[in-house]
C-alpha atoms as a PDB file:
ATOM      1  CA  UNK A   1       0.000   0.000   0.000  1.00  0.00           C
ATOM      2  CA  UNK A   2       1.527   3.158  -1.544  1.00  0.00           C
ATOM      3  CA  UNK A   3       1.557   6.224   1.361  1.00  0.00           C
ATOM      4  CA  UNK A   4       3.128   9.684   2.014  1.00  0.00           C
ATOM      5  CA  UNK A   5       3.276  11.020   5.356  1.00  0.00           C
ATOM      6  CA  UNK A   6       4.495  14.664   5.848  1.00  0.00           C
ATOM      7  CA  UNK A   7       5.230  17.247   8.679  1.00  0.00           C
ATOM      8  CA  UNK A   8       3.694  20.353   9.020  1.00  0.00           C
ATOM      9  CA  UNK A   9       6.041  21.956   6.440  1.00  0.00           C
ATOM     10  CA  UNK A  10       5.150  19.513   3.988  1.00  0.00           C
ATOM     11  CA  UNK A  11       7.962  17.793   4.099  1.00  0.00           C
ATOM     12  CA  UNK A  12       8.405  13.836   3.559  1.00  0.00           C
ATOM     13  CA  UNK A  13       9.233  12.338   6.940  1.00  0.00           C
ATOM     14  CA  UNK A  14       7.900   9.014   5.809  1.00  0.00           C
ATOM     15  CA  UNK A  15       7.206   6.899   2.644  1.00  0.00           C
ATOM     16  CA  UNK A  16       7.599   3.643   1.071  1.00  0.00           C
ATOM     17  CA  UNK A  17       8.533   2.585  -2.577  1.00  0.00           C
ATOM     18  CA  UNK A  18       5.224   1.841  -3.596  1.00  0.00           C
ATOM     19  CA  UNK A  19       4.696   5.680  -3.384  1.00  0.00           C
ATOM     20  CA  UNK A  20       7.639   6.637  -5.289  1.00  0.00           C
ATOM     21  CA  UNK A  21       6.806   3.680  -8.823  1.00  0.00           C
ATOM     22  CA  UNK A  22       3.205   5.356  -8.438  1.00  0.00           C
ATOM     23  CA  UNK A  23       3.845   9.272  -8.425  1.00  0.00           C
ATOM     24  CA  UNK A  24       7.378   7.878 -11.268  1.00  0.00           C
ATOM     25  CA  UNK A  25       9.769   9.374  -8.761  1.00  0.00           C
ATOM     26  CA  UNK A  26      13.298   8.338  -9.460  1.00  0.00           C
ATOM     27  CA  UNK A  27      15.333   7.469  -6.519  1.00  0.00           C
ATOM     28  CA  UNK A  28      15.425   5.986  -3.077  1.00  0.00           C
ATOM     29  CA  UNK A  29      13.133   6.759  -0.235  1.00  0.00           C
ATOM     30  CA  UNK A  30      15.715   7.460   2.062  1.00  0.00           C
ATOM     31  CA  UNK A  31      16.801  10.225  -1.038  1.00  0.00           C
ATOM     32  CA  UNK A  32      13.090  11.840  -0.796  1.00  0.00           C
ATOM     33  CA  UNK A  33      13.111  12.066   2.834  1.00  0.00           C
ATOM     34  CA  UNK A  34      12.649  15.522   3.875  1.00  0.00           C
ATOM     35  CA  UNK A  35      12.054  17.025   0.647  1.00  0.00           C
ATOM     36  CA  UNK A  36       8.784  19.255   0.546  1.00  0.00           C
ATOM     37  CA  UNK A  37       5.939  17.883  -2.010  1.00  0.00           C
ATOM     38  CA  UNK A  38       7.016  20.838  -4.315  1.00  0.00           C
ATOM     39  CA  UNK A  39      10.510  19.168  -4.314  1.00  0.00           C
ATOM     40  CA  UNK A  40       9.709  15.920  -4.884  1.00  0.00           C
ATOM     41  CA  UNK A  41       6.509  16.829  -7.740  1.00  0.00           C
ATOM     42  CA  UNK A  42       9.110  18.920  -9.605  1.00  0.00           C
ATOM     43  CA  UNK A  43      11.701  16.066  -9.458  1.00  0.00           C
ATOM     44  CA  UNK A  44       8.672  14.164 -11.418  1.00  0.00           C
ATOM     45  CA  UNK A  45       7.888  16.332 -13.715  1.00  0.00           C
ATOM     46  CA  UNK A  46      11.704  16.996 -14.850  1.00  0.00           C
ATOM     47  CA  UNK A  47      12.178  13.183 -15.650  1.00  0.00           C
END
């Protein structure tokens, strides 16, 4: 099950790789950990 928890900044604090092959984020979870939503949508739309 695919899930995205953030902080009140909107930054990743948790996630799993499920979440990453369904949004097509390149990398690692431990690499989108603390990026903000902004960070890690614009990493997606730049692949």
């Amino acid at each position: 099950m695919a899930y995205l928890l953030v902080d009140t900044k909107e930054r990743a604090i948790s996630t799993n790789q499920a979440t990453l092959d369904m949004l097509e984020i390149d990398g690692t979870v431990q690499a989108s950990l603390g990026k903000t939503l902004a960070e890690l949508f614009l990493q997606r739309t730049r692949a």
